[in-house]
Protein backbone atom coordinates (compact mmCIF):
# COMPACT_ATOMS: atom_id res chain seq x y z
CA UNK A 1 197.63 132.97 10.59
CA UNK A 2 196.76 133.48 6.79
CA UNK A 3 194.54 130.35 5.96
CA UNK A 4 195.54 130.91 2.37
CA UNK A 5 199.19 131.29 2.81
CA UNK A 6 199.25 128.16 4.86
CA UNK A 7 197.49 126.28 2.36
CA UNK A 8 199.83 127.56 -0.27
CA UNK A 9 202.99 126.15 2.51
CA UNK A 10 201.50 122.50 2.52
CA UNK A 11 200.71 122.62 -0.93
CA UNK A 12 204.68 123.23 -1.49
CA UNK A 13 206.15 121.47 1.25
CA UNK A 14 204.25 118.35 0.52
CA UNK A 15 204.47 118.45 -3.33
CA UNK A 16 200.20 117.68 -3.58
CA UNK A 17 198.26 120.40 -5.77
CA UNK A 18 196.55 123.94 -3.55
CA UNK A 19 193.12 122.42 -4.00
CA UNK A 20 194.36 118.90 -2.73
CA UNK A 21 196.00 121.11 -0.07
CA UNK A 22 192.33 122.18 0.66
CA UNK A 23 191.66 118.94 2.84
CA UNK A 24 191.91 121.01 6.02
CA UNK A 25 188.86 122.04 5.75
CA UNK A 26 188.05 118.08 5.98
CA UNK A 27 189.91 117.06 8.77
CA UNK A 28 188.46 120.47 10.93
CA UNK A 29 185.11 118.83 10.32
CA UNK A 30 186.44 115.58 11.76
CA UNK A 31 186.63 113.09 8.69
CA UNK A 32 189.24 110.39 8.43
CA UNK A 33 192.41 110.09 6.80
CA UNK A 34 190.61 106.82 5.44
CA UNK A 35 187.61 108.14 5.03
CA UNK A 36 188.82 110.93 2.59
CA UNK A 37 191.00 109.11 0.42
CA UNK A 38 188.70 106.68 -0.08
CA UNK A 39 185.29 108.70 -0.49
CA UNK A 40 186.55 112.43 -1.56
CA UNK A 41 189.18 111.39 -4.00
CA UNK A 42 187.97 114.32 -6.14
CA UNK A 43 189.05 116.85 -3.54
CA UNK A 44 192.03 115.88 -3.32
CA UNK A 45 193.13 115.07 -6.56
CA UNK A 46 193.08 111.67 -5.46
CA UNK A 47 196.16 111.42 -2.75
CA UNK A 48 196.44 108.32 -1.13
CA UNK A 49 196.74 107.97 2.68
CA UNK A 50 200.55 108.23 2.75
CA UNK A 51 200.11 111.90 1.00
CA UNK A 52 197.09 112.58 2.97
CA UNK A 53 198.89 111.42 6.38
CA UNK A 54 201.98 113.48 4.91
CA UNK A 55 199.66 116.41 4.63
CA UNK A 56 198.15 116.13 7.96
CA UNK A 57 201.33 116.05 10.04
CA UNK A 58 202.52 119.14 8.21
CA UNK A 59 199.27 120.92 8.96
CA UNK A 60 199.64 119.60 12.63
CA UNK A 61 202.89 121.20 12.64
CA UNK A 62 202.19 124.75 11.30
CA UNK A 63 199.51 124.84 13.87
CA UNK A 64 201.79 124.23 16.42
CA UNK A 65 204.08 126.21 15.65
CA UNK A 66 201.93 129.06 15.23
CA UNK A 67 200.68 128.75 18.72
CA UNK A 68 204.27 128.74 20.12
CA UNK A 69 204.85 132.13 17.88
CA UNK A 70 201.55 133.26 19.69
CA UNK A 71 202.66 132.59 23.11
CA UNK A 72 206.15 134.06 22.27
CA UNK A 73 204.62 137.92 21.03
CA UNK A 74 202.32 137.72 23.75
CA UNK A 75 205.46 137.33 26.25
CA UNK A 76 207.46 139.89 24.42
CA UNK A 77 204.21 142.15 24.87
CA UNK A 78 203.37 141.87 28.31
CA UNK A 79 207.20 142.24 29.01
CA UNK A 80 206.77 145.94 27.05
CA UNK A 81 209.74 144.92 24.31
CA UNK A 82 207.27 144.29 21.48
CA UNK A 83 208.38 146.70 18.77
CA UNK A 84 208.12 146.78 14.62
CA UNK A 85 211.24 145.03 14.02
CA UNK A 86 210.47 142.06 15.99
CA UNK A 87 206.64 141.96 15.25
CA UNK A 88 207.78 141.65 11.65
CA UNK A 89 210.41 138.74 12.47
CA UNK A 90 207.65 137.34 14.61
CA UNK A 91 205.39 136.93 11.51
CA UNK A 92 204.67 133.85 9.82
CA UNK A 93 203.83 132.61 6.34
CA UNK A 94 204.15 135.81 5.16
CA UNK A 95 206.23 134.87 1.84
C-alpha cells in the first residue's frame, strides 16, 4: 500500500485537509485520540475528536481491507491463476 495515496483517500473521504490526514503517523506511535486533539492541534489543523475518531476508523478500515486484498493475491498465487489482468484489479489506491 502507497502511504501517500492512502493519506490522500482519508484526506477525501473524511473531508479534513492531507496534512491533518497526516495523524497516522500519530496514532502508529500510540498517542490518543484525546491526546492529539487536545495537545497537537497544529497537526491537524485543529480537528476535534469526532473528525479525529472519523479519521481513525477510516484508516482502520483501509488497513483492513488491504490485508484481506493481501490474503486474496496471495491465494490467487499459490493457486497459479495470478495473471496481469487481475493483479491490476487486485490493486488498491491506485487513483
Amino acid at each position: 500500500m502507497d502511504a501517500v495515496s492512502m493519506i490522500r483517500h482519508l484526506s477525501r473521504d473524511c473531508a479534513v485537509p492531507e496534512p491533518a490526514a497526516q495523524t497516522v503517523a500519530l496514532w502508529d506511535e500510540g498517542t490518543t485520540i484525546p491526546f492529539i486533539a487536545c495537545y497537537r492541534k497544529e497537526r491537524t489543523g485543529s480537528l476535534d475528536e469526532t473528525r479525529l475518531r472519523a479519521l481513525a476508523e477510516r484508516l482502520q478500515y483501509y488497513r483492513e481491507l488491504e490485508q484481506r486484498r493481501e490474503t486474496i493475491v496471495s491465494t490467487i498465487e499459490n493457486l497459479g491463476k495470478m495473471n496481469p489482468e487481475l493483479r491490476a484489479g487486485t490493486a488498491l489506491f491506485q487513483r
